[in-house]
Protein backbone atom coordinates (compact mmCIF):
# COMPACT_ATOMS: atom_id res chain seq x y z
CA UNK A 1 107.20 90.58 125.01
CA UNK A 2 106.90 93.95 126.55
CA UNK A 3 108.24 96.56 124.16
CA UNK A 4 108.07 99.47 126.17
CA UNK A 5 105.95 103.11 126.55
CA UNK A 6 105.43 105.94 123.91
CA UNK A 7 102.89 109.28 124.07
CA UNK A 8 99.94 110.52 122.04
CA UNK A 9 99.77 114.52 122.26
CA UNK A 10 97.26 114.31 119.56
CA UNK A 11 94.20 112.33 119.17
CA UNK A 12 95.27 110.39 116.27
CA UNK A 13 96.90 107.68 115.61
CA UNK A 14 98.87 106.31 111.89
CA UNK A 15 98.51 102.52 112.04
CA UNK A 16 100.90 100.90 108.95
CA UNK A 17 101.91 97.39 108.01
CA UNK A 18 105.41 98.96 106.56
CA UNK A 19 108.92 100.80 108.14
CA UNK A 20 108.91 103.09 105.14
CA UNK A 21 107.63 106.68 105.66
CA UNK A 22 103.83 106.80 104.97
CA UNK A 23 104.50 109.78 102.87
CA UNK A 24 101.50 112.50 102.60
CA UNK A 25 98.31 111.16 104.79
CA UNK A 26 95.33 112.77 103.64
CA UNK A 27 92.78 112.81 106.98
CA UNK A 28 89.61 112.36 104.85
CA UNK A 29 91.14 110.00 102.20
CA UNK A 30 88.91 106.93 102.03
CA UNK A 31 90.04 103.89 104.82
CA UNK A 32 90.12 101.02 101.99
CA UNK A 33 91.99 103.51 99.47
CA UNK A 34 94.27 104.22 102.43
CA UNK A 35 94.99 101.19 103.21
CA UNK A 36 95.59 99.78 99.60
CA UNK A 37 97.66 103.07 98.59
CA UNK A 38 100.06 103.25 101.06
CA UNK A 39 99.06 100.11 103.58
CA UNK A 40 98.34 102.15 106.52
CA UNK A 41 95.36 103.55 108.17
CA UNK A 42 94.26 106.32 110.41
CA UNK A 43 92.15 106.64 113.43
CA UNK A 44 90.75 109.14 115.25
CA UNK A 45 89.46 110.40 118.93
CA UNK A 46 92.81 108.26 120.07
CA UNK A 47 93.10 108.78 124.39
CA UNK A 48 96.29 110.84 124.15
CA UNK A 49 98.81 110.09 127.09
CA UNK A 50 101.08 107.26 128.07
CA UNK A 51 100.79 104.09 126.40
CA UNK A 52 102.35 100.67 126.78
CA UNK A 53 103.46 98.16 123.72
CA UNK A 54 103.89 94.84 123.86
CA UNK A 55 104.50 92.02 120.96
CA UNK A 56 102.85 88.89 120.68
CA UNK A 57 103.55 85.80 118.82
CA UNK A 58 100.87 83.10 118.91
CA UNK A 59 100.01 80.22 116.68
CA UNK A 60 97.84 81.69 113.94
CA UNK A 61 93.89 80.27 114.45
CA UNK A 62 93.95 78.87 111.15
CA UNK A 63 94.41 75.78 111.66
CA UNK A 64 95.65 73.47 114.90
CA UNK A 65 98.02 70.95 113.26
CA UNK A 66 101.08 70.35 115.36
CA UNK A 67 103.34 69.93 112.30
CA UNK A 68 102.53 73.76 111.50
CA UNK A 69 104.88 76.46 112.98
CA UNK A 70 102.59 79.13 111.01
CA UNK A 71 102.12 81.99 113.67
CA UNK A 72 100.26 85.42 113.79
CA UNK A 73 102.24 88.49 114.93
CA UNK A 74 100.53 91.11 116.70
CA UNK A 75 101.77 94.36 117.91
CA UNK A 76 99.63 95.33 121.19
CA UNK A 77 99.22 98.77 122.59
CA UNK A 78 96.85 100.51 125.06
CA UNK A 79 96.67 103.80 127.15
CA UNK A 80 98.03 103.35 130.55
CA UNK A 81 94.79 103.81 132.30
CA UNK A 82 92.93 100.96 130.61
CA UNK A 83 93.20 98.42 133.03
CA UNK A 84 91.41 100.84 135.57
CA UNK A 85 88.73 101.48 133.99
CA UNK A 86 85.57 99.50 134.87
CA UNK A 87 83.71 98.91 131.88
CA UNK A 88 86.80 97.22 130.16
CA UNK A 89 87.44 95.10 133.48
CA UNK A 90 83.81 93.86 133.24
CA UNK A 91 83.98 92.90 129.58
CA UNK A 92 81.80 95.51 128.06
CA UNK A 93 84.22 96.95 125.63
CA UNK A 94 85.56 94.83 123.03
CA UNK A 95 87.89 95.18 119.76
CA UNK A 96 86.32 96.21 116.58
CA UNK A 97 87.54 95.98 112.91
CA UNK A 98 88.50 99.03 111.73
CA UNK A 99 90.47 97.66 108.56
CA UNK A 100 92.09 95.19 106.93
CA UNK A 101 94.45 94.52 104.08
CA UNK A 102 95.66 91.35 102.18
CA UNK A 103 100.11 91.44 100.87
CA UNK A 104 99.08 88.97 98.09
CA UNK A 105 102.91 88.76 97.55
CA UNK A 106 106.17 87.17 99.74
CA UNK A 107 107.16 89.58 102.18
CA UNK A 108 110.20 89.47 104.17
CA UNK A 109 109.09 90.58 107.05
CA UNK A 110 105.88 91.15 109.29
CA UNK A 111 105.74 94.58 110.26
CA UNK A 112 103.54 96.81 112.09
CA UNK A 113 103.67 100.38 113.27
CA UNK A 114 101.68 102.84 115.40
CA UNK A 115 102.58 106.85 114.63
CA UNK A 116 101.57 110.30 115.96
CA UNK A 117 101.12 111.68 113.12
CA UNK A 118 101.91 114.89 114.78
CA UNK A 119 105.40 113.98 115.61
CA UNK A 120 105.70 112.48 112.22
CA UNK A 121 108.98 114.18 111.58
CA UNK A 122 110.57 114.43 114.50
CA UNK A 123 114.53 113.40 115.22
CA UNK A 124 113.10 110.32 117.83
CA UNK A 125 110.41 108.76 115.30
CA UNK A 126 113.33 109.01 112.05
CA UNK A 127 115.25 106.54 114.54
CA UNK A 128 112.03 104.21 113.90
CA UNK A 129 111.91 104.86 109.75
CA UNK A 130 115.49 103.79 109.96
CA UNK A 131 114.58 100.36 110.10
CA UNK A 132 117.40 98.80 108.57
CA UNK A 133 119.41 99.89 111.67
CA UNK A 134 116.75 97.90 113.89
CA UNK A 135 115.49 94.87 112.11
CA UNK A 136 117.11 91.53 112.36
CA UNK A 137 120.08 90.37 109.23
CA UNK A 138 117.63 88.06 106.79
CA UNK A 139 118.08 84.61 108.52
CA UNK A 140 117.46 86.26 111.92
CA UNK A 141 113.92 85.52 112.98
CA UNK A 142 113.61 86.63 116.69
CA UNK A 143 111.35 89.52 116.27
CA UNK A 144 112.84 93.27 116.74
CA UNK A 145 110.64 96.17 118.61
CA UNK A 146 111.68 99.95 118.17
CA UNK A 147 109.56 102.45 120.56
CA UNK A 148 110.72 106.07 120.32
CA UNK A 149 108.93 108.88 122.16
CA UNK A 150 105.83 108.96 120.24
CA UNK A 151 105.58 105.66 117.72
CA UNK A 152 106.55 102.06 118.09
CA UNK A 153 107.25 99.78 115.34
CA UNK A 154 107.87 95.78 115.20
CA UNK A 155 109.18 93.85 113.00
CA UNK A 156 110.25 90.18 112.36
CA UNK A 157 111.58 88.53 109.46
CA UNK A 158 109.99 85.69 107.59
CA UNK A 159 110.71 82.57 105.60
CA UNK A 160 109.13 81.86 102.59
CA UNK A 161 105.74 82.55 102.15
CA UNK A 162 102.80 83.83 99.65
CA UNK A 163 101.62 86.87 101.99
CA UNK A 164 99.88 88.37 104.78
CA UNK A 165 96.94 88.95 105.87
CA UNK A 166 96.54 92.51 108.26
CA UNK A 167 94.25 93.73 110.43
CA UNK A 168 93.61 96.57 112.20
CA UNK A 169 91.67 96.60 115.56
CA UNK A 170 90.56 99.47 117.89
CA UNK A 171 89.14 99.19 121.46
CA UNK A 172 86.97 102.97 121.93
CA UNK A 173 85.97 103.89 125.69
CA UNK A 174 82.19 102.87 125.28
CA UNK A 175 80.21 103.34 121.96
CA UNK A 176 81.79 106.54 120.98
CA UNK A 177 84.30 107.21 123.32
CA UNK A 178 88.09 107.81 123.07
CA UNK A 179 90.60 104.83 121.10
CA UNK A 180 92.01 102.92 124.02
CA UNK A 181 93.89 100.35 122.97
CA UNK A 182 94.80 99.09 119.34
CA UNK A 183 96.25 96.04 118.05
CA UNK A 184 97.85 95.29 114.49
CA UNK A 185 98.21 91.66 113.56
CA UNK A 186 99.88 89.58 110.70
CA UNK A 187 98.94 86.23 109.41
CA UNK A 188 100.45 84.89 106.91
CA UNK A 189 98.51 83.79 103.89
C-alpha cells in the first residue's frame, strides 16, 4: 500500500515503534538503551531529499501453516533516487540490522514511525503525534498511514496477542555511504 512522500532536510532520521512523542533524544545515548527507554532509535548519514512510504502486510516467516493469519507489518521507505542507482539494481547493497526490540506485553496496535528529528516540532508532524485522530476505532483492523511533510507513521490495530517483536533495518549507499532506504517491521510474538 503506497502511503505517500515526505523530506529529510537533515541527515537523520528518528525510527520508533510508538505514536507518542519520543520526548528528549539524546544523539550519543547508547542504541540498546535507546531503544529499551523510549522504543525508538536513531540513525545517521540519512540521504536527505524526497522519499516514498509504502506499508506492507505479509504473512510473518515464522511459520507456514495455513490455519495461521499471524502477519508481519512493515513500514517501507526509501529516497527517491534509489531505484537509479546501479549498485542497488545489481544487488550489491543489502539491509542491515541496526536494532531491534522485543514488547513482551499485548499491544493494541503495531506501530511504526520515521521522524526528522529536525522538524520534530513542527505544526505538520503534531498532525502525526495526534494519533488518536488517525488510527482505526479498536475493532477496526485495516491498517491506517499518516505522512506529513517530514515523518510518516503507520499504524494498525491488533487482536489479542503476547507482543511484538521490532526491527529496525537500514540500506547505506555502499559500505559507508548515505541511509537509503529503511524499513521498520512488527511481528508479533
Amino acid at each position: 500500500m503506497r502511503i505517500g512522500a515526505f523530506s529529510f532536510d537533515s541527515s537523520e532520521a528518528i525510527l520508533a515503534e510508538r505514536l507518542a512523542f519520543p520526548g528528549k533524544i539524546r544523539t550519543k545515548e547508547a542504541m540498546e538503551k535507546m531503544l529499551q527507554s523510549q522504543g525508538c532509535c536513531m540513525l545517521e548519514n540519512v540521504k536527505p531529499g524526497i522519499w516514498i512510504a509504502d506499508l506492507q502486510l505479509v504473512r510473518c516467516p515464522v511459520c507456514d501453516l495455513n490455519m495461521c493469519d499471524g502477519t508481519m507489518q512493515t513500514l517501507d521507505a526509501r529516497h527517491i533516487e534509489l531505484f537509479l542507482c546501479g549498485d542497488f539494481q545489481n544487488g550489491s547493497w543489502e539491509y542491515e540490522l541496526v536494532g531491534s526490540h522485543d514488547v513482551k506485553k499485548r499491544a493494541d496496535g503495531a506501530a511504526g514511525a520515521i521522524f526528522d528529528p529536525k522538524h520534530l516540532e513542527d505544526s505538520s508532524t503534531a498532525a502525526v503525534f495526534d494519533y488518536k485522530s488517525w488510527i482505526g476505532k479498536p475493532n477496526d483492523w485495516q491498517p491506517k498511514a499518516m505522512i506529513a511533510f517530514h515523518a510518516v507513521a503507520v499504524n494498525t490495530n491488533l487482536q489479542e496477542n503476547e507482543g511484538l517483536h521490532v526491527k529496525y533495518h537500514a540500506m547505506r549507499a555502499g559500505t559507508d555511504g548515505q541511509v537509503v532506504s529503511i524499513r521498520i517491521s512488527q511481528q508479533l510474538l
